[in-house]
Protein backbone atom coordinates (compact mmCIF):
# COMPACT_ATOMS: atom_id res chain seq x y z
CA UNK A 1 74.63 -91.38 185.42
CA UNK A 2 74.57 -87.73 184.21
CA UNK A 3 77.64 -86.97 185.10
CA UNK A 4 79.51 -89.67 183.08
CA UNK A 5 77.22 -88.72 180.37
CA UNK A 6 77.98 -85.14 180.71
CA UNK A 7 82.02 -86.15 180.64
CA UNK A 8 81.02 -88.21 177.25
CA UNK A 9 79.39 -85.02 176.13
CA UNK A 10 81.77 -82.49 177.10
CA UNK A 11 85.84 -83.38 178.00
CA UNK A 12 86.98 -81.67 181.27
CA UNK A 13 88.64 -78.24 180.49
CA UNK A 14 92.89 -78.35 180.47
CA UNK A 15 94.71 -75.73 181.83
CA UNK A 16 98.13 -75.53 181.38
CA UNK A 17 100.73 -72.97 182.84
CA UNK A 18 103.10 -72.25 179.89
CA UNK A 19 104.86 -69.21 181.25
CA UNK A 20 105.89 -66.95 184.41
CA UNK A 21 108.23 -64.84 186.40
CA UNK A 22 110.37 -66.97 188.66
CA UNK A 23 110.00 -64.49 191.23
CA UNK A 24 106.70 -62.43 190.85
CA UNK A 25 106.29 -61.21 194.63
CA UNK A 26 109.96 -59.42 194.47
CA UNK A 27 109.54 -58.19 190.59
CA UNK A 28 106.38 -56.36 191.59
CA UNK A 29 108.60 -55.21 194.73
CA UNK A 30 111.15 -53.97 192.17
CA UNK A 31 108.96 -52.13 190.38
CA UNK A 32 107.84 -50.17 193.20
CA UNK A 33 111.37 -49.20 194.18
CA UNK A 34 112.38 -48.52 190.75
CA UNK A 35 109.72 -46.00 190.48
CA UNK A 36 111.36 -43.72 193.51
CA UNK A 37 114.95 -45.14 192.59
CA UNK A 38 117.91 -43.25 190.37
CA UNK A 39 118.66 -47.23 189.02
CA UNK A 40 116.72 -50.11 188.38
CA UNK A 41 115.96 -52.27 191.30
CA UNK A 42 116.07 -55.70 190.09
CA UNK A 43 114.19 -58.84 191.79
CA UNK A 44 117.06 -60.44 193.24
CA UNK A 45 118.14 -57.07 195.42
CA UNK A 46 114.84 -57.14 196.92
CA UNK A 47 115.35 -60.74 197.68
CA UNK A 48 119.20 -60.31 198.33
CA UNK A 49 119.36 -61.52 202.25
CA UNK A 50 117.32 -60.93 205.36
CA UNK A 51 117.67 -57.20 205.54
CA UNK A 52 116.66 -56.62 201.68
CA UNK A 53 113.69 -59.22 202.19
CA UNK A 54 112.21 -57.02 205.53
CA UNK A 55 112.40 -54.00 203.55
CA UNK A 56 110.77 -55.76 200.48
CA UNK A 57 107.74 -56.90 202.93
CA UNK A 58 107.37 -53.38 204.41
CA UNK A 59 107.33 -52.20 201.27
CA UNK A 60 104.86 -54.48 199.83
CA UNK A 61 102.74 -54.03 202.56
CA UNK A 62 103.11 -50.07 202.17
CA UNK A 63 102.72 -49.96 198.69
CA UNK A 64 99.16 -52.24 198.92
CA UNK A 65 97.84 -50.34 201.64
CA UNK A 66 98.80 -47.35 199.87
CA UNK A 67 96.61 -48.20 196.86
CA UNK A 68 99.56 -49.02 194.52
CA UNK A 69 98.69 -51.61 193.02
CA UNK A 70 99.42 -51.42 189.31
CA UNK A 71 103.39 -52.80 190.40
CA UNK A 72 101.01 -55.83 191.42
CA UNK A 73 100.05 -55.99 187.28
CA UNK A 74 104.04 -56.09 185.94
CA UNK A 75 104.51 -60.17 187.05
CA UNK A 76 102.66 -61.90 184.52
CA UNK A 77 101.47 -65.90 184.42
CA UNK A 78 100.09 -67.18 180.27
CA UNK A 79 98.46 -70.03 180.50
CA UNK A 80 96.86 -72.39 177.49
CA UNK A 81 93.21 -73.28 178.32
CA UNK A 82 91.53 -76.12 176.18
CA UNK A 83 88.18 -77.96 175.63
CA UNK A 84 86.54 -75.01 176.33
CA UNK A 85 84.24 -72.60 175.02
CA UNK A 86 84.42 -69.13 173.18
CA UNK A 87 81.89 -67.72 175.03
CA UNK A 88 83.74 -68.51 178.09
CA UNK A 89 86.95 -67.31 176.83
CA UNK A 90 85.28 -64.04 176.14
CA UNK A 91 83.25 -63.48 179.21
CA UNK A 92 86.09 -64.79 181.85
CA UNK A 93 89.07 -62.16 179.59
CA UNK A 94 86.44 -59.21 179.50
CA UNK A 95 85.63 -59.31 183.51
CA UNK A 96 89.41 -60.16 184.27
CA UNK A 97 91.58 -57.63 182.56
């Protein structure tokens, strides 16, 4: 009984994915490269064919281990929350930059 008075008290939060990179894995990827690169290393030459995809995975895996992990940050995901509080909003965005 709590619980559907709870849900009468307070609607279930909605989260809603409004906006992303179509390829977030190979942009971050990209980044790296483009760091140590004389051009700009876009997402689809890391995910070109089965060469350019082993050398993105090394890479990644390099580049992690390595402590690298602001190219990790460039891929972004906004999302819409609803029904819920400001006090959640501000305690979830302050400990999750």
């Amino acid at each position: 009984m709590s619980t559907t008075l709870h849900a009468t008290i307070t609607p279930e939060p909605v989260v809603r994915l409004e906006n992303y990179f179509q390829e977030p894995y190979n942009m971050a990827v990209a980044t790296a490269r483009t760091c140590y690169s004389s051009k700009v290393i876009t997402p689809e030459d890391v995910g070109r064919d089965d060469k350019s995809r082993e050398q993105r995975d090394r890479i990644a895996e390099s580049i992690y281990k390595a402590g690298h992990h602001t190219t990790i940050q460039h891929p972004t995901f906004q999302f819409v929350l609803e029904r819920v509080s400001r006090q959640f909003l501000w305690s979830f965005l302050h400990a999750h930059p």
